[in-house]
Protein backbone atom coordinates (compact mmCIF):
# COMPACT_ATOMS: atom_id res chain seq x y z
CA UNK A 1 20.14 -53.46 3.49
CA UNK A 2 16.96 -55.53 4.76
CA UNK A 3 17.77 -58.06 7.68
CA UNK A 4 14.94 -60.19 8.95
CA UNK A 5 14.94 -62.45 11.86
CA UNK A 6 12.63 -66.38 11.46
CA UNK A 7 12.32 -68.38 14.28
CA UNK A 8 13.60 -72.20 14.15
CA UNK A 9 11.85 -75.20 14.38
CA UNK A 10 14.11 -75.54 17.37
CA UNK A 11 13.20 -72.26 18.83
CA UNK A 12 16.51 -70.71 17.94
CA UNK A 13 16.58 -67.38 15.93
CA UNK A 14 17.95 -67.22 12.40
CA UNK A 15 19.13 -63.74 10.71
CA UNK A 16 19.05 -63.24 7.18
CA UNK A 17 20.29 -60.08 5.78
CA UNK A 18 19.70 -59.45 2.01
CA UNK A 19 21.04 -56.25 -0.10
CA UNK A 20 18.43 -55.05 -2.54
CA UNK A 21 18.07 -51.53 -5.17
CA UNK A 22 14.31 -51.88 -4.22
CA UNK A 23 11.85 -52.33 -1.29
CA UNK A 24 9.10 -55.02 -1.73
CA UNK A 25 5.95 -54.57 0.57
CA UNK A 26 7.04 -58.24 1.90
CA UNK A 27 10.58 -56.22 2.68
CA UNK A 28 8.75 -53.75 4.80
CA UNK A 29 6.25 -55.91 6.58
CA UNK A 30 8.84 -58.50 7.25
CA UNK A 31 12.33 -56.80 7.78
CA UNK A 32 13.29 -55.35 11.47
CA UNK A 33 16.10 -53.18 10.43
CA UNK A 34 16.36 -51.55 6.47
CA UNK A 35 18.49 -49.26 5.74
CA UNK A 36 18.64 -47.14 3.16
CA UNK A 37 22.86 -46.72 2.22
CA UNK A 38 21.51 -44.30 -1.11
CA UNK A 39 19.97 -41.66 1.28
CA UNK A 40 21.81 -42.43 4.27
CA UNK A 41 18.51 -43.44 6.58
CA UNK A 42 16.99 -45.64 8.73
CA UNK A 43 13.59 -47.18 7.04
CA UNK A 44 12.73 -49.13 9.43
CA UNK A 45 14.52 -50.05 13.19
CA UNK A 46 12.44 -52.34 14.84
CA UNK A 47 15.78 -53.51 16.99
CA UNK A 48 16.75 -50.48 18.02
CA UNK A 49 14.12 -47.75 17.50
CA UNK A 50 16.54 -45.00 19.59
CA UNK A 51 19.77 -45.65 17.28
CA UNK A 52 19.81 -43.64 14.02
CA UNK A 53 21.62 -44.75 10.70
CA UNK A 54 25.37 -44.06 11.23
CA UNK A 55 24.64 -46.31 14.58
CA UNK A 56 23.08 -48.84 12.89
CA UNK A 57 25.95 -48.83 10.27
CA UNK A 58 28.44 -49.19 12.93
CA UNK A 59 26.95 -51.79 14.24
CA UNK A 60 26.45 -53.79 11.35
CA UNK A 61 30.12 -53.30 10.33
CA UNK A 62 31.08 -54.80 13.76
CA UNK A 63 28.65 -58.42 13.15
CA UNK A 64 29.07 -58.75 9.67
CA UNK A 65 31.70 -56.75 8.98
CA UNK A 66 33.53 -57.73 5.94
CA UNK A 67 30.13 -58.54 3.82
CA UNK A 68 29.02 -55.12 4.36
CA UNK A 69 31.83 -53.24 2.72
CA UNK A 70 31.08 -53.59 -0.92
CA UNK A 71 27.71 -52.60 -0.54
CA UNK A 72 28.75 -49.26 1.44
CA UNK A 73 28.32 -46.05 -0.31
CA UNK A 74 32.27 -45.03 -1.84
CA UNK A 75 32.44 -42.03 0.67
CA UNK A 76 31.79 -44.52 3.60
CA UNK A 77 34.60 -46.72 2.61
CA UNK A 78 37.19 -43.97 2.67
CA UNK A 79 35.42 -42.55 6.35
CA UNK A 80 36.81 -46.14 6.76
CA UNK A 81 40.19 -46.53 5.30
CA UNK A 82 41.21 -42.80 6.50
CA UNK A 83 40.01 -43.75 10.16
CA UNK A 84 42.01 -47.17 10.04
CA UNK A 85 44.99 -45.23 9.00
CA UNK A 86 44.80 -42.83 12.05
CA UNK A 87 44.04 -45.73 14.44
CA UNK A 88 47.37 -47.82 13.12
CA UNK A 89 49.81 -44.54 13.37
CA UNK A 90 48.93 -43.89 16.84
């Protein structure tokens, strides 16, 4: 995942957040935050230097949420599913 934030002719901040199989040298000069959902790491955190992937994840699922599902590893999605479950028979 490779989100990149471009300023507005207004001044106001736009985020665009793309989901490639392969880094570009534009991705990496460019991006603030890539993650890499294959081997589970942070490539680059230029939001949040401090947080490591699985906070960075969690984050992501709370802003975008929905969007990010699909492109989740399979063993993420369950984490998901199984944790939902424990929350809603509590």
């Amino acid at each position: 995942m490779i989100v990149s934030y471009y300023q507005k002719p207004n001044g106001k901040w736009d985020e665009v957040t793309e989901f490639k199989n392969s880094l570009k040298t534009r991705h990496i000069q460019t991006a603030k935050v890539i993650l890499d959902f294959k081997e589970k790491k942070c490539v680059k955190n230029g939001l949040n230097p401090e947080a490591g992937y699985d906070d960075m994840v969690e984050f992501y699922k709370r802003t975008i949420g929905d969007q990010l599902t699909p492109h989740l590893p399979k063993e993420d999605i369950n984490e998901e599913s199984e944790e939902s479950l424990e929350k809603n028979t509590k």
